[in-house]
PDB file of N, CA and C in Angstrom:
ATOM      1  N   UNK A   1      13.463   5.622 -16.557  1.00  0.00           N
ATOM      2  CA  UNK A   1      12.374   4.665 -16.504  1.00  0.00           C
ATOM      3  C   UNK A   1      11.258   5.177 -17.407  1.00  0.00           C
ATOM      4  N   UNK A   2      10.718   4.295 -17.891  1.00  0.00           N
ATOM      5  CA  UNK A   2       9.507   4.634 -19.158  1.00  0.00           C
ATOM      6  C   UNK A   2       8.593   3.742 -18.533  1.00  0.00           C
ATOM      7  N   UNK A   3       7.224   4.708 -18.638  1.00  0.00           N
ATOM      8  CA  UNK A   3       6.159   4.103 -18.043  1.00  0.00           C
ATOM      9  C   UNK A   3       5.312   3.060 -19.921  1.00  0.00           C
ATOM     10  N   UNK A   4       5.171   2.256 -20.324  1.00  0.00           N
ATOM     11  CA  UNK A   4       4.671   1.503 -21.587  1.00  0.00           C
ATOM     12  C   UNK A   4       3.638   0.333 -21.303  1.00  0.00           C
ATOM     13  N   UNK A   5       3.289   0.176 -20.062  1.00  0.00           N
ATOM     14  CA  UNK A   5       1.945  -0.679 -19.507  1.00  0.00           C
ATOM     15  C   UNK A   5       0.584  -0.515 -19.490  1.00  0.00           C
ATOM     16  N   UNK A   6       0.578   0.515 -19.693  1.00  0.00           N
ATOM     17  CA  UNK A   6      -0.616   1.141 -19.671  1.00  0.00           C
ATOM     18  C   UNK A   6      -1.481   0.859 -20.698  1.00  0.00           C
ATOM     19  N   UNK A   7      -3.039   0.884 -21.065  1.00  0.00           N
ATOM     20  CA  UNK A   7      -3.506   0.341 -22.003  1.00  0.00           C
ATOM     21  C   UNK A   7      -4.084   1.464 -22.765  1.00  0.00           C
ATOM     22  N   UNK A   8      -4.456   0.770 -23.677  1.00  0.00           N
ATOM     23  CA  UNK A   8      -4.632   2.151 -24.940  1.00  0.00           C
ATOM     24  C   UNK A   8      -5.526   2.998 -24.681  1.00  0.00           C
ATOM     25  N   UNK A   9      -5.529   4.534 -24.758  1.00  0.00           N
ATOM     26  CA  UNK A   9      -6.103   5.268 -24.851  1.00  0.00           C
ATOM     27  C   UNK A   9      -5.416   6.381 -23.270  1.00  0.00           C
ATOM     28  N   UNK A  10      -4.733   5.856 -22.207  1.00  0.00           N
ATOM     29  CA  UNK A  10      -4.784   6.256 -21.763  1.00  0.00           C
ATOM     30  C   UNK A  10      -4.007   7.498 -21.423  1.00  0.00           C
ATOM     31  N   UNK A  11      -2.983   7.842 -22.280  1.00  0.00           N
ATOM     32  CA  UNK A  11      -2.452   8.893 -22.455  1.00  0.00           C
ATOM     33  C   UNK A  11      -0.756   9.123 -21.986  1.00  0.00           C
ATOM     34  N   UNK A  12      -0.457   7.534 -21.134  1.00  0.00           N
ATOM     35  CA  UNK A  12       1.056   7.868 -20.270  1.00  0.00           C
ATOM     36  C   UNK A  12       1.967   6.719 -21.429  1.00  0.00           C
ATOM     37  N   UNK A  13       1.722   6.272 -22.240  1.00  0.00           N
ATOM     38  CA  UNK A  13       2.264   5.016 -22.558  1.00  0.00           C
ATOM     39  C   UNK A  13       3.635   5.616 -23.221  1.00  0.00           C
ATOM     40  N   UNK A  14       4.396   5.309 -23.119  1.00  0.00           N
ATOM     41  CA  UNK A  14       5.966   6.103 -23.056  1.00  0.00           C
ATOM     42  C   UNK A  14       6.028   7.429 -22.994  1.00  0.00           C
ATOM     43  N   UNK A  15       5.728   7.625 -21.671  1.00  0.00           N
ATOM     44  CA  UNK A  15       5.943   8.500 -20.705  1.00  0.00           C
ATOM     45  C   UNK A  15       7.113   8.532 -19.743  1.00  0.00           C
ATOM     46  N   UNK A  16       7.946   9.027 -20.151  1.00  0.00           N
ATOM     47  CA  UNK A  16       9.326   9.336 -19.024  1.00  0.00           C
ATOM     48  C   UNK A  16       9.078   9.559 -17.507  1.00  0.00           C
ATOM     49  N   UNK A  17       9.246   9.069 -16.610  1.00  0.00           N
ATOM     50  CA  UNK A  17       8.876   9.157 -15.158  1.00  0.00           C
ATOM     51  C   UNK A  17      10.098   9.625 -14.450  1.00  0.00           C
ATOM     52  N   UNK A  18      10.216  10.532 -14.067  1.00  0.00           N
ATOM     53  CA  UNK A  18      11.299  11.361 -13.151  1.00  0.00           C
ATOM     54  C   UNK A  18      10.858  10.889 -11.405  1.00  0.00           C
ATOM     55  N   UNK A  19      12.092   9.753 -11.165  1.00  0.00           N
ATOM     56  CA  UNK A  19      11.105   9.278  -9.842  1.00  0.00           C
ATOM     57  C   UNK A  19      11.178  10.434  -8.508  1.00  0.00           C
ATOM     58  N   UNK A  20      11.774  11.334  -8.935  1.00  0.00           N
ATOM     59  CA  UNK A  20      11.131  12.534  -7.554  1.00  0.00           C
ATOM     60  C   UNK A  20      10.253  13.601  -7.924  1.00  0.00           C
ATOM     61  N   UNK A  21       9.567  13.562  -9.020  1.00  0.00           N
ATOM     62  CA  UNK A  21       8.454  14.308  -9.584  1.00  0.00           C
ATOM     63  C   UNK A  21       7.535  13.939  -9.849  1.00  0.00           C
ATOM     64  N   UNK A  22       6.207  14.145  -9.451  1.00  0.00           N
ATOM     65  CA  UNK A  22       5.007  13.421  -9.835  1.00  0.00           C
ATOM     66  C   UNK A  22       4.612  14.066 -10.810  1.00  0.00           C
ATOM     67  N   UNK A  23       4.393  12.661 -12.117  1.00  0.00           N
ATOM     68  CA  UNK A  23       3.882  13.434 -13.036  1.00  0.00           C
ATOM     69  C   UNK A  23       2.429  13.140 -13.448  1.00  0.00           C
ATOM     70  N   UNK A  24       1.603  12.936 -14.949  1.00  0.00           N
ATOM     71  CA  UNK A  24       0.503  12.711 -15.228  1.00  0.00           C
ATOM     72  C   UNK A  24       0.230  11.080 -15.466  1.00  0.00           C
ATOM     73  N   UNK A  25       1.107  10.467 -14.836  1.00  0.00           N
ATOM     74  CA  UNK A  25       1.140   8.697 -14.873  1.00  0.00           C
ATOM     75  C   UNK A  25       1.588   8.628 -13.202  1.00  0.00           C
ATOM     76  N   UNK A  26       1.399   9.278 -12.385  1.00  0.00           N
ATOM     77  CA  UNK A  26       2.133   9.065 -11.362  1.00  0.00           C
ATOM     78  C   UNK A  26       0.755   9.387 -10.379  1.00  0.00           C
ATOM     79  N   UNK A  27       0.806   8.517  -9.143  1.00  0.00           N
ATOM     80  CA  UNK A  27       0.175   9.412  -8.348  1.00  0.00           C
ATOM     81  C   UNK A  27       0.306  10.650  -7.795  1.00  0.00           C
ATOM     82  N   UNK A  28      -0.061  11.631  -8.043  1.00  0.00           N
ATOM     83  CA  UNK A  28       0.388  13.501  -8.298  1.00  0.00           C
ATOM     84  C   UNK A  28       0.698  13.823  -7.294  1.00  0.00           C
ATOM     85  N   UNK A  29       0.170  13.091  -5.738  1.00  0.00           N
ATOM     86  CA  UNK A  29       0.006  13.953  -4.680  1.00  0.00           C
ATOM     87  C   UNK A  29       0.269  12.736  -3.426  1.00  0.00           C
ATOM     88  N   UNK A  30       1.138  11.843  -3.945  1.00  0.00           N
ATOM     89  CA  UNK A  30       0.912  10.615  -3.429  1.00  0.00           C
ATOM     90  C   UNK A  30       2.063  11.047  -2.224  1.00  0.00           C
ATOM     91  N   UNK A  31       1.900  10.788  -1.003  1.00  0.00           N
ATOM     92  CA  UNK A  31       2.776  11.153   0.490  1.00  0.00           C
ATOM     93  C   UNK A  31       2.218  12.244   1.249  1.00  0.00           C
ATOM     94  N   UNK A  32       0.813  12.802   0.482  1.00  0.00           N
ATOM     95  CA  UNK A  32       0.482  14.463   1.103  1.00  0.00           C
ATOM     96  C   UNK A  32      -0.787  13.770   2.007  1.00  0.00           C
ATOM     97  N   UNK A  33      -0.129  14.194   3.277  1.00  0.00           N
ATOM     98  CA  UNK A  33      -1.183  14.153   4.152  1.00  0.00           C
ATOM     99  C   UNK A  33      -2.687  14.318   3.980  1.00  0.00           C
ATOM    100  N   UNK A  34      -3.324  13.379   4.833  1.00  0.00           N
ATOM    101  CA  UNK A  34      -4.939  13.210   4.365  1.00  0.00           C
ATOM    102  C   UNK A  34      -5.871  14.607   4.827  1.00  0.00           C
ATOM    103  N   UNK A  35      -4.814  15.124   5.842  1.00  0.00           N
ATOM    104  CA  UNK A  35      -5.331  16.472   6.352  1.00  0.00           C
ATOM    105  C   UNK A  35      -5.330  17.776   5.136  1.00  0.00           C
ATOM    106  N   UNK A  36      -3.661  17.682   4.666  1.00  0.00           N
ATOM    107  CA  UNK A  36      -3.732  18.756   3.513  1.00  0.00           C
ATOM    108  C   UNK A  36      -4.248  18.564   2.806  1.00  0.00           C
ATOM    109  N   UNK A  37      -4.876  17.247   2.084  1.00  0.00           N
ATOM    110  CA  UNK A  37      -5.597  17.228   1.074  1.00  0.00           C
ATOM    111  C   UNK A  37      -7.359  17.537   1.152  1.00  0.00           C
ATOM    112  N   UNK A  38      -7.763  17.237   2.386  1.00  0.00           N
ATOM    113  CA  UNK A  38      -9.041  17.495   2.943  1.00  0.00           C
ATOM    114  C   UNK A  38      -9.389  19.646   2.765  1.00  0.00           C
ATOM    115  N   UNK A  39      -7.763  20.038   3.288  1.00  0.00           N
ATOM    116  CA  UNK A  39      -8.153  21.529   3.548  1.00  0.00           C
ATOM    117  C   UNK A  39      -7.884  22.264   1.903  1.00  0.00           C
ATOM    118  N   UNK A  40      -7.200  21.291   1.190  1.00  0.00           N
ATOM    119  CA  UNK A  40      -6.857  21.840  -0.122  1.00  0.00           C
ATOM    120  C   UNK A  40      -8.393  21.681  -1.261  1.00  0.00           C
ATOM    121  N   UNK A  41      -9.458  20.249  -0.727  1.00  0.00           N
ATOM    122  CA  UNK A  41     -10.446  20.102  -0.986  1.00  0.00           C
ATOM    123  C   UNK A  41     -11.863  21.659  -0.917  1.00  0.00           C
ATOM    124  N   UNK A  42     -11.608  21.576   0.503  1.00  0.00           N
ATOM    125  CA  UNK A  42     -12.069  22.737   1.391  1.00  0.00           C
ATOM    126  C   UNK A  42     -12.194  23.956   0.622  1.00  0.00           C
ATOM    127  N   UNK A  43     -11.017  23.892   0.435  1.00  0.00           N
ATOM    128  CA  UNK A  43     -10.569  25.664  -0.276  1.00  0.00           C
ATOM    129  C   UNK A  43     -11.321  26.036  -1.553  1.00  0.00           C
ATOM    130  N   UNK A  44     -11.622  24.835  -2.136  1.00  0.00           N
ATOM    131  CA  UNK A  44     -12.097  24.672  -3.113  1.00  0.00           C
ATOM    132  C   UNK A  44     -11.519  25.910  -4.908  1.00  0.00           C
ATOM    133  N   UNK A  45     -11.929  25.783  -5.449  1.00  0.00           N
ATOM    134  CA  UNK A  45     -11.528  26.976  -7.146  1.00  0.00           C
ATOM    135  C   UNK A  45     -11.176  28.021  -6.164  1.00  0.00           C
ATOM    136  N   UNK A  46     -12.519  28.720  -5.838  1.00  0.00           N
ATOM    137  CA  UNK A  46     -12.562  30.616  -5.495  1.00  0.00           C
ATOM    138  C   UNK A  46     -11.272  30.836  -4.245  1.00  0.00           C
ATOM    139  N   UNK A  47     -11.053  29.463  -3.421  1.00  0.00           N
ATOM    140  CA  UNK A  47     -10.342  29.950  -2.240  1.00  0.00           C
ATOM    141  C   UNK A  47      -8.923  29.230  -2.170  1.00  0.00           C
ATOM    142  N   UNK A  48      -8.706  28.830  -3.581  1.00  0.00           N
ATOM    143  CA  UNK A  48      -6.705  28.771  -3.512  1.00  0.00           C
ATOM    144  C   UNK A  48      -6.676  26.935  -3.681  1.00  0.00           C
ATOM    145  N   UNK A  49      -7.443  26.037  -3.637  1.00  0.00           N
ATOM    146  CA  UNK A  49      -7.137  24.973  -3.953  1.00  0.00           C
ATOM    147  C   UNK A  49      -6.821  24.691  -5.252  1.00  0.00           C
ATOM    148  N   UNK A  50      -7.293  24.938  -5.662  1.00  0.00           N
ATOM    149  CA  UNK A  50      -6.687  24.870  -7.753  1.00  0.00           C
ATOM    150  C   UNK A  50      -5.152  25.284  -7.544  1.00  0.00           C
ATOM    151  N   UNK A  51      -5.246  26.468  -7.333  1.00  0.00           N
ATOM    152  CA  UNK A  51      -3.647  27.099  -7.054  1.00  0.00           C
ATOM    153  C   UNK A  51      -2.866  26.249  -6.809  1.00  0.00           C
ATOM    154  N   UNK A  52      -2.789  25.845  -5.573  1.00  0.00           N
ATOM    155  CA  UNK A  52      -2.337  24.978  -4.339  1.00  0.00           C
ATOM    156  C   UNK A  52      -2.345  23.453  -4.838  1.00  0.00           C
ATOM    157  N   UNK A  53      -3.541  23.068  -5.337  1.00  0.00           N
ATOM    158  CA  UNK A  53      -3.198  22.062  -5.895  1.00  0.00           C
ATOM    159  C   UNK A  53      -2.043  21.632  -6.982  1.00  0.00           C
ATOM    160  N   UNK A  54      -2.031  22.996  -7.936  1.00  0.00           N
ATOM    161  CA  UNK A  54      -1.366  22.994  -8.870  1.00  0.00           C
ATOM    162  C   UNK A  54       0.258  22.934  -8.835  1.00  0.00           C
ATOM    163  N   UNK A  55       0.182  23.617  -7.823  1.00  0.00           N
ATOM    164  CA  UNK A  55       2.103  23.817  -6.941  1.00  0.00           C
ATOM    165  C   UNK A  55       2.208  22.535  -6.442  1.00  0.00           C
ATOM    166  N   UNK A  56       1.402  21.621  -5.784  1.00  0.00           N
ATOM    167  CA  UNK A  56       2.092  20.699  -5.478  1.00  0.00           C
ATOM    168  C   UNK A  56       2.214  19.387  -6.291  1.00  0.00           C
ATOM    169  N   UNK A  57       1.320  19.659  -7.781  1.00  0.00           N
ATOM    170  CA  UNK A  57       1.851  18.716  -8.638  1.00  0.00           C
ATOM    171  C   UNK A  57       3.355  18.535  -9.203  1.00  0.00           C
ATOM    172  N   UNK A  58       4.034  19.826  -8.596  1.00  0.00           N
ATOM    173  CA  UNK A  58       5.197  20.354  -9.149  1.00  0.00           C
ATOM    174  C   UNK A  58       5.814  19.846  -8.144  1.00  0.00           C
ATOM    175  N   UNK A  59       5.853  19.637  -6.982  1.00  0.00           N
ATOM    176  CA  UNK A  59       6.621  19.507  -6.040  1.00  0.00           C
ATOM    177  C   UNK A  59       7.234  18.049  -5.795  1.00  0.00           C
ATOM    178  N   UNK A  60       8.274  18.154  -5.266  1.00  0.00           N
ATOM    179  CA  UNK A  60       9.255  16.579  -5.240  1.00  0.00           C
ATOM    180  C   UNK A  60       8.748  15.994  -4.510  1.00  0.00           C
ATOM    181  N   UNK A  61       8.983  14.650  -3.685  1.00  0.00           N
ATOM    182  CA  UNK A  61       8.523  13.764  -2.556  1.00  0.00           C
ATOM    183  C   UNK A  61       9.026  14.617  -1.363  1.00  0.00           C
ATOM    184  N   UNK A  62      10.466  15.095  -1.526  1.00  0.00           N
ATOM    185  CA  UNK A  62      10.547  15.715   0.288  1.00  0.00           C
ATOM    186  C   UNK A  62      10.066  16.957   0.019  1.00  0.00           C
ATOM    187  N   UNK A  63       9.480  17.830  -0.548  1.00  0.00           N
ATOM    188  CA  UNK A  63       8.408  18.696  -0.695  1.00  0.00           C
ATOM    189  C   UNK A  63       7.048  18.480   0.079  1.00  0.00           C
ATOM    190  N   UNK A  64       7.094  17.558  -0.811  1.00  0.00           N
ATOM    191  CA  UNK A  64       5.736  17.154   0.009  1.00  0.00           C
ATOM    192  C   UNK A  64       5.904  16.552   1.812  1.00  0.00           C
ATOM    193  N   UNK A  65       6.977  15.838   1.751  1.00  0.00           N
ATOM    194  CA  UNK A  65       7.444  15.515   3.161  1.00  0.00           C
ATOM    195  C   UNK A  65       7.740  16.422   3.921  1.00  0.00           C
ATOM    196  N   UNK A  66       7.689  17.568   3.493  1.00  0.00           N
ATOM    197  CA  UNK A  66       8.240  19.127   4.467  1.00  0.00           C
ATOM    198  C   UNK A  66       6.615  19.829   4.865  1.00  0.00           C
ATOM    199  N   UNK A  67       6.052  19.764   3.845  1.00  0.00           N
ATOM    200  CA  UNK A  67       4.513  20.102   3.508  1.00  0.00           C
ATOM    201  C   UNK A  67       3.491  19.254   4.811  1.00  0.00           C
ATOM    202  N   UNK A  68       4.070  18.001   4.775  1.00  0.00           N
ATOM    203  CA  UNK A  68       3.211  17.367   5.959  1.00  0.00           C
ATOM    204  C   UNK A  68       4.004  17.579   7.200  1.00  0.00           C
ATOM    205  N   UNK A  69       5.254  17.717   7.071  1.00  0.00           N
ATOM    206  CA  UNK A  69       6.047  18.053   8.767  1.00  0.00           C
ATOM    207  C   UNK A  69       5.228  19.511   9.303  1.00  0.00           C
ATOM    208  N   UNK A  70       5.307  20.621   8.036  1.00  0.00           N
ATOM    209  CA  UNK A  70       4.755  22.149   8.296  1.00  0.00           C
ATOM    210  C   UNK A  70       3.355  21.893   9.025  1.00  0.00           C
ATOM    211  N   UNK A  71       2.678  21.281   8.410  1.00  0.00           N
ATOM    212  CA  UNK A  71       1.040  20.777   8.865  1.00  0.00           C
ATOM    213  C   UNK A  71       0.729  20.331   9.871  1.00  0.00           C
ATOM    214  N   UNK A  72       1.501  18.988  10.499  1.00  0.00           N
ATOM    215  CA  UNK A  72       1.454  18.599  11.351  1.00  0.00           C
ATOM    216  C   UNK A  72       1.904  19.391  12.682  1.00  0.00           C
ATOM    217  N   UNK A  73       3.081  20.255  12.416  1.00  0.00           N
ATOM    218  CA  UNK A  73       3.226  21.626  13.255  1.00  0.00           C
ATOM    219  C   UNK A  73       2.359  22.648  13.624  1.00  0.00           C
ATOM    220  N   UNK A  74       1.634  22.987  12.763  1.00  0.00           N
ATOM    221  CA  UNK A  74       0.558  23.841  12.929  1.00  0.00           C
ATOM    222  C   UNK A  74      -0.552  23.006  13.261  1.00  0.00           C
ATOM    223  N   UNK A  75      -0.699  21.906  13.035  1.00  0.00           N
ATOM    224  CA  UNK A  75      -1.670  21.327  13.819  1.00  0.00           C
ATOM    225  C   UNK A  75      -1.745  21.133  15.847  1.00  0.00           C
ATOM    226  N   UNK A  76      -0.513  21.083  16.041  1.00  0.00           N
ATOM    227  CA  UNK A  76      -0.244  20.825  17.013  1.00  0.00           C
ATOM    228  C   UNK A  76      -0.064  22.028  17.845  1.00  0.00           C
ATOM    229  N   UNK A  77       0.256  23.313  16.943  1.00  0.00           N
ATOM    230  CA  UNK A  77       0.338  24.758  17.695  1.00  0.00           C
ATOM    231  C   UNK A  77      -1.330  24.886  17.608  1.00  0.00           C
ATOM    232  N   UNK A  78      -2.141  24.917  17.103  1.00  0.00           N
ATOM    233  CA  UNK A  78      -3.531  25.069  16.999  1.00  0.00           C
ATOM    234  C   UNK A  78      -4.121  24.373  17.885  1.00  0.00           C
ATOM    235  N   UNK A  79      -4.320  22.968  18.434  1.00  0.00           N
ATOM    236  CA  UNK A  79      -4.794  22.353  19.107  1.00  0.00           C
ATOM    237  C   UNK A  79      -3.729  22.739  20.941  1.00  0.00           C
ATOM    238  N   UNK A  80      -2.477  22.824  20.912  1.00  0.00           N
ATOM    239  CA  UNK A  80      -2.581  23.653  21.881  1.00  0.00           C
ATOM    240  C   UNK A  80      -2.927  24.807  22.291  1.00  0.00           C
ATOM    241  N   UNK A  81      -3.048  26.076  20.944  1.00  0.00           N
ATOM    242  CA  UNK A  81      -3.705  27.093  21.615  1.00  0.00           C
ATOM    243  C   UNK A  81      -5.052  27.030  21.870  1.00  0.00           C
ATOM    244  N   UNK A  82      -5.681  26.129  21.944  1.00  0.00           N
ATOM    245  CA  UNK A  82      -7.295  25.871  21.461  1.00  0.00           C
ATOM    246  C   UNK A  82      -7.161  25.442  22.936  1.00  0.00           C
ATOM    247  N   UNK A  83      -6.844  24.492  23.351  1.00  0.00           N
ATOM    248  CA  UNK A  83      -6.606  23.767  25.136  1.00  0.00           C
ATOM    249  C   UNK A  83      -6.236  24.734  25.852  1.00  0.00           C
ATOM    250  N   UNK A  84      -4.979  25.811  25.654  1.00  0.00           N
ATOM    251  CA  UNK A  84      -4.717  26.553  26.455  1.00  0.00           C
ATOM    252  C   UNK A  84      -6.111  27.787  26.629  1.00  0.00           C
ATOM    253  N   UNK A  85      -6.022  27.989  25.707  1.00  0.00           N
ATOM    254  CA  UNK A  85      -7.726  29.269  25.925  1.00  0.00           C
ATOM    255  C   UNK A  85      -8.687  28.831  26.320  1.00  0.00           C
ATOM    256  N   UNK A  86      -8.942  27.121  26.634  1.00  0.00           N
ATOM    257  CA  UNK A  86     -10.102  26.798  27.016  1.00  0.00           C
ATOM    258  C   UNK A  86     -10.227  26.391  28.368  1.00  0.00           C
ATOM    259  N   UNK A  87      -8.704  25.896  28.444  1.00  0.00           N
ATOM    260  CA  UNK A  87      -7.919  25.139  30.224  1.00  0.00           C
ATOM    261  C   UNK A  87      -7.787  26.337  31.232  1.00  0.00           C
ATOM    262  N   UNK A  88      -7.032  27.305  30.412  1.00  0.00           N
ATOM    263  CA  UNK A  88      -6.243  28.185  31.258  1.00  0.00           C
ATOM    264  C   UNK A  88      -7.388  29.627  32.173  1.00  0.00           C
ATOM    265  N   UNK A  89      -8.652  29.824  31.210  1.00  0.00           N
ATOM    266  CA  UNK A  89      -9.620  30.389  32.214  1.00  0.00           C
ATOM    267  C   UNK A  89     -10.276  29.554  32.934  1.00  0.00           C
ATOM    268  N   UNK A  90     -10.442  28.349  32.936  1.00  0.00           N
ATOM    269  CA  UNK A  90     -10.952  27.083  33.532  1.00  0.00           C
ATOM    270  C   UNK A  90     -10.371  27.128  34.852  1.00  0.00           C
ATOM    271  N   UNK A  91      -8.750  27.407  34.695  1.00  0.00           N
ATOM    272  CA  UNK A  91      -8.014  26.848  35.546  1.00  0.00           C
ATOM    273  C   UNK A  91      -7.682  28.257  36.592  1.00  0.00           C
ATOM    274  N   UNK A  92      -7.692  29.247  35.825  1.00  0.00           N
ATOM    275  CA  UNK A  92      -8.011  30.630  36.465  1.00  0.00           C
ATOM    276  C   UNK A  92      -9.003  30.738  37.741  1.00  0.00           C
ATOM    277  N   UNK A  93     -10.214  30.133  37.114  1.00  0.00           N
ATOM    278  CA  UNK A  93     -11.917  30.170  37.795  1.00  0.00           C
ATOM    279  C   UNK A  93     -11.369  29.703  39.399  1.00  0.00           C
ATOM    280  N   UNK A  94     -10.979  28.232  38.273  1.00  0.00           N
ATOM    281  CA  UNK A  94     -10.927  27.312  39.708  1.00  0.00           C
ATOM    282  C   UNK A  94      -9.927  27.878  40.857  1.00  0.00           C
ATOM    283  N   UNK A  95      -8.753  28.567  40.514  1.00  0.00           N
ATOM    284  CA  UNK A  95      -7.812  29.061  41.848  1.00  0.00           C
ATOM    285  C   UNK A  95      -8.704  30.045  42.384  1.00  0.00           C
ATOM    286  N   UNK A  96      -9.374  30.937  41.779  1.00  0.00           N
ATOM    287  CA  UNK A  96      -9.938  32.055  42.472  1.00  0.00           C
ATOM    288  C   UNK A  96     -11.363  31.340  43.418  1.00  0.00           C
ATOM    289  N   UNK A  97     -11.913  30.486  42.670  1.00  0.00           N
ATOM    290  CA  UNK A  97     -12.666  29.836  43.706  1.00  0.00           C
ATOM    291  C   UNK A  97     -12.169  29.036  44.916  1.00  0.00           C
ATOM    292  N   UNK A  98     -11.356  28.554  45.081  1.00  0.00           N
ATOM    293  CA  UNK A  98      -9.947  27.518  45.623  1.00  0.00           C
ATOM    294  C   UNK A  98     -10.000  28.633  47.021  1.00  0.00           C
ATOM    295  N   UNK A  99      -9.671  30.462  46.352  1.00  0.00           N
ATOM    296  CA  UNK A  99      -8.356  31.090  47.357  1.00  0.00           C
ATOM    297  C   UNK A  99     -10.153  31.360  48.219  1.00  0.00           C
ATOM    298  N   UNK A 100     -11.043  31.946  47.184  1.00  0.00           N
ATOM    299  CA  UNK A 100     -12.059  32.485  48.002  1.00  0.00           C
ATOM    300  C   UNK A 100     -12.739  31.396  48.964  1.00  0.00           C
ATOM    301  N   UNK A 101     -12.609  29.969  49.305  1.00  0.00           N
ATOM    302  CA  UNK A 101     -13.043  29.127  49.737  1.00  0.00           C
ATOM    303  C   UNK A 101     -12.411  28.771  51.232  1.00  0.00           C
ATOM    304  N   UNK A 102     -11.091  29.114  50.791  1.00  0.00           N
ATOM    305  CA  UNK A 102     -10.196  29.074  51.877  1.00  0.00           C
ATOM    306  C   UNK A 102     -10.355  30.281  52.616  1.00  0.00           C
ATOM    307  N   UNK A 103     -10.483  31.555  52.283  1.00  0.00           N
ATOM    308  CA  UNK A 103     -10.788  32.850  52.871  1.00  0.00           C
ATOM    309  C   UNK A 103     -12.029  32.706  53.836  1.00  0.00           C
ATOM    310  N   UNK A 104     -12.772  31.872  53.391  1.00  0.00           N
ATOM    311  CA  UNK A 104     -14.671  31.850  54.041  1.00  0.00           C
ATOM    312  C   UNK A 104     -14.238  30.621  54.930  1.00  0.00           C
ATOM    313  N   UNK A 105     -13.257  29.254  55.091  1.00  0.00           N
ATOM    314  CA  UNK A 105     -13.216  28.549  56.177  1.00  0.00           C
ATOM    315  C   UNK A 105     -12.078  29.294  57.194  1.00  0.00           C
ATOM    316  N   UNK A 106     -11.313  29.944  56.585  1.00  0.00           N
ATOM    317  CA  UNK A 106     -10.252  30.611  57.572  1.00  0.00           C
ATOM    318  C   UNK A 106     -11.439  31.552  58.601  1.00  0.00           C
ATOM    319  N   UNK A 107     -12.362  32.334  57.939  1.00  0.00           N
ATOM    320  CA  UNK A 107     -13.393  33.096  58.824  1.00  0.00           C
ATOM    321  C   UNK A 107     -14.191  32.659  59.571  1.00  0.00           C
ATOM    322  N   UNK A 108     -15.166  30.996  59.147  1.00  0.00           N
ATOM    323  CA  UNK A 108     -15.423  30.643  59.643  1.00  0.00           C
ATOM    324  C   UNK A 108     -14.817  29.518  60.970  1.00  0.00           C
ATOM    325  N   UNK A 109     -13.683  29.515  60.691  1.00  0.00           N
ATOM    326  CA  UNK A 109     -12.629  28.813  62.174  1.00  0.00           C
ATOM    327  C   UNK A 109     -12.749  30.081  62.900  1.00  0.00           C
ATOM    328  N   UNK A 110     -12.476  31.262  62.773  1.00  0.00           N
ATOM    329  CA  UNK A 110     -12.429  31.927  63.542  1.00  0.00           C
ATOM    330  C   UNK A 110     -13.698  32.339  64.400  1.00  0.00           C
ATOM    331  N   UNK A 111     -14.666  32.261  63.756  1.00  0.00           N
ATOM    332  CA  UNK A 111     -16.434  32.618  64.164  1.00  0.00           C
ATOM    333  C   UNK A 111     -16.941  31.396  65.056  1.00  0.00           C
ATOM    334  N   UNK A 112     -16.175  30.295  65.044  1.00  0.00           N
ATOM    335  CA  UNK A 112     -16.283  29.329  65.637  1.00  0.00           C
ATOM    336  C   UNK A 112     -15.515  28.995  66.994  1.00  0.00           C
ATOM    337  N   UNK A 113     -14.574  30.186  67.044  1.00  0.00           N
ATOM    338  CA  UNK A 113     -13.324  30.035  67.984  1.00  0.00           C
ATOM    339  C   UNK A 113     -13.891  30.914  68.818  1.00  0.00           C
ATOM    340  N   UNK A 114     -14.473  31.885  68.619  1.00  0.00           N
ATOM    341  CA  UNK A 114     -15.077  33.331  69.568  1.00  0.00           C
ATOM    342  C   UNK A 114     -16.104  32.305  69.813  1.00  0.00           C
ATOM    343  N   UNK A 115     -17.052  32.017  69.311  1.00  0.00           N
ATOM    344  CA  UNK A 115     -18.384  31.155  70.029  1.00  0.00           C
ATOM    345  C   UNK A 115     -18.158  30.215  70.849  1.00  0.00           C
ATOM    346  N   UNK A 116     -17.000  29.112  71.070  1.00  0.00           N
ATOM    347  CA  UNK A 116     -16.655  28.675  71.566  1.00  0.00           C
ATOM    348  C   UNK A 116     -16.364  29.045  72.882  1.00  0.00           C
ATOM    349  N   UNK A 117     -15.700  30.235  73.033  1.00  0.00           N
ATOM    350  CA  UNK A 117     -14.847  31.005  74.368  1.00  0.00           C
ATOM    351  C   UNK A 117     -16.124  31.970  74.568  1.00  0.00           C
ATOM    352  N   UNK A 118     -17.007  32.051  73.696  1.00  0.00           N
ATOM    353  CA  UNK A 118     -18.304  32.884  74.600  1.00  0.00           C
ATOM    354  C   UNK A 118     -18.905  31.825  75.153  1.00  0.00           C
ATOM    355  N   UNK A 119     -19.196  30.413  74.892  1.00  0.00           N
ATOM    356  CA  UNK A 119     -19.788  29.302  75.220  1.00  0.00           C
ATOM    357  C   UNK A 119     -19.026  29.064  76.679  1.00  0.00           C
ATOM    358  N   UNK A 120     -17.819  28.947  76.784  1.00  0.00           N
ATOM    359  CA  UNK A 120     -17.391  28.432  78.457  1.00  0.00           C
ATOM    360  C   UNK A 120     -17.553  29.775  79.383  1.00  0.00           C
TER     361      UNK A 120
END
């Protein structure tokens, strides 16, 4: 396929298009998650986005489709460890308050059971 639509000046006009490679007539990065592209933004020159950007101009469509499965994985291990560290002393608090609550009515049935039998 030959890209020849394009209007003058713009640089792709019989340009060979390899349809599992994005090239400089192609959208470069077109299937990459709005997340990777936000953190590849992020990273900016000094912190690996140029890099990163640059590898995935190279990369095929299921490249990139592996790239957003990887992401979306680590998104989902991140946001559970983030719930678990925030739930799980939460949920800690609450049993130890739970057992110590039950300890202070178990004492107080009993403080109530002697007053009772001192009462008759």
């Amino acid at each position: 396929m030959v890209v020849g639509d394009e209007g003058p000046g713009d640089g792709c006009a019989g340009v060979a298009v390899v349809p599992d490679r994005a090239g400089p007539c192609q959208d470069p990065l077109a299937g990459l998650s709005p997340a990777l592209l936000q953190q590849i933004a992020e990273a900016g020159i000094e912190g690996g986005g140029l890099e990163t950007a640059g590898a995935l101009l190279q990369a095929s469509s299921s490249e990139i489709k592996s790239m957003n499965g990887l992401q979306s994985q680590s998104t989902s291990a991140a946001d559970k460890t983030t719930s678990d560290a925030v739930y799980k002393n939460a949920i800690a608090y609450q049993d130890k308050l739970v057992k110590s609550l039950t300890t202070q009515r178990t004492k107080l049935g009993t403080a109530m059971d002697k007053l009772a039998a001192a009462m008759e």
